[in-house]
Protein backbone atom coordinates (compact mmCIF):
# COMPACT_ATOMS: atom_id res chain seq x y z
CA UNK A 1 77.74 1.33 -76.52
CA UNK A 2 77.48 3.48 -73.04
CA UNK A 3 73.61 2.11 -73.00
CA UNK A 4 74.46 -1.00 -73.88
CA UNK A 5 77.36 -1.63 -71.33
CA UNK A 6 75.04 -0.07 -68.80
CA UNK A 7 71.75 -2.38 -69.42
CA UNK A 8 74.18 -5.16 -69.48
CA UNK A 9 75.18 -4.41 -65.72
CA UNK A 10 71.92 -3.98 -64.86
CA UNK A 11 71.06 -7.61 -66.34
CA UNK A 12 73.97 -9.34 -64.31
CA UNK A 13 72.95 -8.05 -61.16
CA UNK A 14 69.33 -8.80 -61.32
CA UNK A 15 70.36 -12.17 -62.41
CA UNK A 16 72.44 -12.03 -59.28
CA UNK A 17 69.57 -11.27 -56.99
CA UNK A 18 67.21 -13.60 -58.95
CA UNK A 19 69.35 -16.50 -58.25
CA UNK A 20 68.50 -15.96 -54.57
CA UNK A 21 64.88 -14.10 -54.83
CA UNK A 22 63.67 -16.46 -57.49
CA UNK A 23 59.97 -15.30 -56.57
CA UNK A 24 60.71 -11.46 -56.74
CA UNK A 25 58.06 -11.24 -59.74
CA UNK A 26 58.63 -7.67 -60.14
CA UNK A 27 62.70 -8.29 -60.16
CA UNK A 28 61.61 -11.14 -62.91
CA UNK A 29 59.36 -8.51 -65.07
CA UNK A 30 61.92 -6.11 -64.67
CA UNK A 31 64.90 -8.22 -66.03
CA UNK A 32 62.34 -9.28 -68.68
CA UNK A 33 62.12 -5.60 -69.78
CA UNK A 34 66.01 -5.17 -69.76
CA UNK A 35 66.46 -7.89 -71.46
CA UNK A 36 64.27 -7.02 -74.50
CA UNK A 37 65.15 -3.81 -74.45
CA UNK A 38 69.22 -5.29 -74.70
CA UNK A 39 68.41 -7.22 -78.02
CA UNK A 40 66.99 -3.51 -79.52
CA UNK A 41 70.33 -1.81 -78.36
CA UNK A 42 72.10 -4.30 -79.65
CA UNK A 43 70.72 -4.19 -83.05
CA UNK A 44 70.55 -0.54 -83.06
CA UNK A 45 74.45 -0.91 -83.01
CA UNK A 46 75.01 -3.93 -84.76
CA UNK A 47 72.90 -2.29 -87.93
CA UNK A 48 74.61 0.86 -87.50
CA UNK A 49 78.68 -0.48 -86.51
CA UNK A 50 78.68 -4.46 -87.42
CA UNK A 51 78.17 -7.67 -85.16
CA UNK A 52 78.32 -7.77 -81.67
CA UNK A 53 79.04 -11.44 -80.62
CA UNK A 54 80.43 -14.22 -82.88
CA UNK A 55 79.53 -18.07 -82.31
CA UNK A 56 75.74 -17.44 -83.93
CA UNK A 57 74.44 -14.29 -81.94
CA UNK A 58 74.74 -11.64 -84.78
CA UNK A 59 74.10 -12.14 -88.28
CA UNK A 60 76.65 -10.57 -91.05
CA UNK A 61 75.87 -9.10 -94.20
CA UNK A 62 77.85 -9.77 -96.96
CA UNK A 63 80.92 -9.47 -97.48
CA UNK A 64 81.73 -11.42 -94.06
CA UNK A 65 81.75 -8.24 -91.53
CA UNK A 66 84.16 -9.33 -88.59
CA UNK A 67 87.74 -7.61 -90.46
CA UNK A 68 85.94 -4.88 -91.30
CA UNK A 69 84.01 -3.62 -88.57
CA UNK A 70 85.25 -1.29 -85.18
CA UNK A 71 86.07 -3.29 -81.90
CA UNK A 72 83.60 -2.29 -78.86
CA UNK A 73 85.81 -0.20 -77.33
CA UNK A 74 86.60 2.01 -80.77
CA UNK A 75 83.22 3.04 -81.20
């Protein structure tokens, strides 16, 4: 969760400084790299603790995962 929380910082503020250095290719690569390593953090924990995010961004085995799993900040 620690790496996760962290990467998801570090996505924020490059989007941040992106939104005023729009041409910083190596700011764009770099958030490009964060952000795919994000979705293998994220299902690194959501295989190993449930879903993540509701509204369509994590998948659910069956039986329906949400009551069962631990919130974010119990892991």
């Amino acid at each position: 969760m620690l790496e996760l929380q962290r990467t998801d910082f570090a996505l924020v503020e490059l989007t941040l400084y992106l939104d005023t250095h729009p041409t910083d290719m190596q700011a764009v690569q770099q958030f490009n790299q964060l952000a795919q390593r994000r979705r293998q953090i994220a299902n690194e924990f959501e295989m190993r603790y449930g879903p993540l995010m509701q509204f369509g961004h994590s998948y659910s085995r069956f039986p329906w995962q949400w009551v069962e799993t631990p919130w974010p900040w119990q892991v």
